[in-house]
Structure formats: structure tokens, C-alpha cells
Protein backbone atom coordinates (compact mmCIF):
# COMPACT_ATOMS: atom_id res chain seq x y z
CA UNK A 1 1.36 -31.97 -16.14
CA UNK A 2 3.10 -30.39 -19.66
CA UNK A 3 3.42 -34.66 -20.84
CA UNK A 4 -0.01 -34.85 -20.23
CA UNK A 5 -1.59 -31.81 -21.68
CA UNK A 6 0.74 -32.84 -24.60
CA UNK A 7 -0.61 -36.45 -24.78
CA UNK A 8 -4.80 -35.13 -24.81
CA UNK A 9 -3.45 -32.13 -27.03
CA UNK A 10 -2.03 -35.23 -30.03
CA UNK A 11 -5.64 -37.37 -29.64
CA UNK A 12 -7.06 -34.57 -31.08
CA UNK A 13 -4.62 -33.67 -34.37
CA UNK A 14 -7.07 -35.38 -36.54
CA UNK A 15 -9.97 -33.48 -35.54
CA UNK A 16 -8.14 -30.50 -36.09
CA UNK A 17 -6.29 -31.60 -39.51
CA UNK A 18 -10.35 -32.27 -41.01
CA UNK A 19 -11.27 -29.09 -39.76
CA UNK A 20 -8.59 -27.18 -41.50
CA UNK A 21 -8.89 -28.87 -44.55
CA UNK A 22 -13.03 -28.43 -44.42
CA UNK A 23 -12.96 -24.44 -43.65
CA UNK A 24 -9.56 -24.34 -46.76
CA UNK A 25 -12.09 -26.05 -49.04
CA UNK A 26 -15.00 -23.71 -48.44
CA UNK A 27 -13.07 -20.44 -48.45
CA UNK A 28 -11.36 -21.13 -51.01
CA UNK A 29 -14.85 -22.41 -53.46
CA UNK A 30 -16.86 -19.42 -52.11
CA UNK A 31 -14.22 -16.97 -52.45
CA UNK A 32 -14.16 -18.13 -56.08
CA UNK A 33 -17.91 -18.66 -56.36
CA UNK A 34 -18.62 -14.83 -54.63
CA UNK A 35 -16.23 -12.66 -52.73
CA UNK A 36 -13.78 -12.99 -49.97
CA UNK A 37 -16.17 -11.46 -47.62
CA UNK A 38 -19.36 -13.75 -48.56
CA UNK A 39 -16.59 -16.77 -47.98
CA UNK A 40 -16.10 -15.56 -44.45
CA UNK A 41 -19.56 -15.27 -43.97
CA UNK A 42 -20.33 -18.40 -44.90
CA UNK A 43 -17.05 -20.15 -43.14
CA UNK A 44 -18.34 -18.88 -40.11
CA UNK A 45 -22.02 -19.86 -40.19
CA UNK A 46 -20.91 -22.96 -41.24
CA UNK A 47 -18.61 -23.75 -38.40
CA UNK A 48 -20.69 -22.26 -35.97
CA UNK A 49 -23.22 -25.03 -36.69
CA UNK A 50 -20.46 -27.51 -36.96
CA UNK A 51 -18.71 -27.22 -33.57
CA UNK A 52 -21.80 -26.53 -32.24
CA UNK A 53 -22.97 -29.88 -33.29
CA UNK A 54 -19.77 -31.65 -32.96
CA UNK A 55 -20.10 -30.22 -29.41
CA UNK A 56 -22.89 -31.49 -28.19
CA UNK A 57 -22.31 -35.07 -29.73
CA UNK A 58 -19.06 -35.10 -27.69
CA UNK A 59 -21.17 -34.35 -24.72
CA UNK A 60 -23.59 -37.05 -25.02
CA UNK A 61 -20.45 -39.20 -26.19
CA UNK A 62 -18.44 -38.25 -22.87
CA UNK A 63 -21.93 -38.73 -20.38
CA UNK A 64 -22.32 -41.94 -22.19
CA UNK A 65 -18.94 -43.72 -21.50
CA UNK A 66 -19.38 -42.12 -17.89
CA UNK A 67 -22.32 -44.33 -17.42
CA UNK A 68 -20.51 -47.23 -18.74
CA UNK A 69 -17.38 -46.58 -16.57
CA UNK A 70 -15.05 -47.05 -19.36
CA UNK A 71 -13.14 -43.70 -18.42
CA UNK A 72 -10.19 -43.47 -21.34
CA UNK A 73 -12.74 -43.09 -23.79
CA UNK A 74 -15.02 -40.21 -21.37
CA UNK A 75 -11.33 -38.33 -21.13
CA UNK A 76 -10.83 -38.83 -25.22
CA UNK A 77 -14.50 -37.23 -25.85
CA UNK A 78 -14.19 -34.70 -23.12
CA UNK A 79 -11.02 -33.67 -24.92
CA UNK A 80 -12.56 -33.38 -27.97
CA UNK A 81 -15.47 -31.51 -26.72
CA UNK A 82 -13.48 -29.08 -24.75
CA UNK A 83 -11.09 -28.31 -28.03
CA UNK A 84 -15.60 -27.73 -30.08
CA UNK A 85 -16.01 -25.40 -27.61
CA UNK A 86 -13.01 -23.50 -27.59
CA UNK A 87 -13.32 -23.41 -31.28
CA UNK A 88 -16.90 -22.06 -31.46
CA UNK A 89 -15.63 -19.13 -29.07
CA UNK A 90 -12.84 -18.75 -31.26
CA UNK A 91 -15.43 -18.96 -34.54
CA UNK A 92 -18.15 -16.25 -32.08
CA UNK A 93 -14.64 -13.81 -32.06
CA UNK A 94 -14.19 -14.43 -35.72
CA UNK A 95 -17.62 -13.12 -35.98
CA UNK A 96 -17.26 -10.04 -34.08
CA UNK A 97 -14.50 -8.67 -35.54
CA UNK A 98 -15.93 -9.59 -38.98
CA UNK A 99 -19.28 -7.82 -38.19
CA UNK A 100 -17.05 -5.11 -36.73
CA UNK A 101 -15.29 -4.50 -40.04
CA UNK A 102 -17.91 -4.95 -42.40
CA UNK A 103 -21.10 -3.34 -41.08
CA UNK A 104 -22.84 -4.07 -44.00
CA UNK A 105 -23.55 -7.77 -43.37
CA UNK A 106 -25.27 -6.81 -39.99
CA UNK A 107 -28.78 -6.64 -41.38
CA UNK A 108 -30.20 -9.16 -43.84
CA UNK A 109 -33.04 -9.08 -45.56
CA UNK A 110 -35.72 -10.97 -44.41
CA UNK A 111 -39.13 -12.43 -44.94
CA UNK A 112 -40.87 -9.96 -43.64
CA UNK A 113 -39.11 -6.85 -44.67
CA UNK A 114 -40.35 -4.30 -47.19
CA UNK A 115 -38.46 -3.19 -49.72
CA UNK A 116 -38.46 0.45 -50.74
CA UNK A 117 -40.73 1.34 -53.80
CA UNK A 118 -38.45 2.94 -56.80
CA UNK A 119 -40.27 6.13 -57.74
């Protein structure tokens, strides 16, 4: 069971590797562009949209080899979509305990807020 957890655990390094080197690459710009705290911000909205998108192409991915019955590639993309998910609830954590920390970012303005009038 270990050999084979190990074996679905290295078809997915890659994945991993390009996600690493995406959320280095945009802390690292926004950080420099804005603040530490904006480039957490934006690392997480941005990777909450990209696992959640990477997720759901993995599903349809892993129902489509089902229906062709080719069943190495429906265990690759399963893989893959089971490591998205686990990594948006790990991004949805990141989130809390940023939100926790900095209360400030809890409220944004918006469209249809007014803004106080300076006397």
C-alpha cells in the first residue's frame, strides 16, 4: 500500500514543482510591487481560482477516461484532482488564518458603498 501511495504521490511532482514556482513568482513581484500582505492576498485569490479550476478540469478529465474505459489515465487525473482539492483546503486555511491576523482586509470597498464625507 506505502509503494503505491508512493508511485500516485511521484505522477504528480510536476504539478506540484509549477505550482511552487507560479505562487514564488507572484509573491515575490507583488511583494515588490505592494506589500507582503497585499502579496498574500493576492497569492491566495489567485490559487483559489486556480485549483479550483484545475479541479474541476481533472474531474471532467477523470469522468471522461471512465467512459472510455481506459482506467490508468482516470487513476492519473483522479490523482491529480484529489492533490487540487487538498490544495484549495489547504489555500481556504491559508485564508483563515490570514483574515485572522490581519482584520483589516475583511471588508473591501465596494461598488455600492459610500464613502464618508470629509467635513
Amino acid at each position: 500500500m506505502p509503494a503505491m501511495l508512493a508511485a500516485r504521490l511521484s505522477r504528480i511532482i510536476p504539478l506540484l514543482a509549477v505550482l511552487a514556482i507560479i505562487a514564488i513568482i507572484i509573491y515575490v513581484f507583488v511583494s515588490w510591487r505592494s506589500t507582503p500582505a497585499r502579496a498574500k492576498e493576492v497569492l491566495i485569490e489567485v490559487f483559489t481560482v486556480l485549483n479550483a479550476g484545475l479541479s474541476a478540469f481533472f474531474l471532467l478529465a477523470t469522468l471522461y477516461a471512465w467512459l472510455e474505459g481506459n482506467a490508468f489515465v482516470a487513476d492519473f487525473f483522479l490523482t491529480c484532482m484529489v492533490t487540487t482539492l487538498v490544495l484549495l483546503g489547504i489555500t481556504w486555511l491559508c485564508r483563515r488564518s490570514f483574515l485572522k491576523k490581519n482584520p483589516s482586509y475583511r471588508w473591501r470597498l465596494t461598488d455600492n458603498a459610500k464613502t464618508k464625507k470629509r467635513r
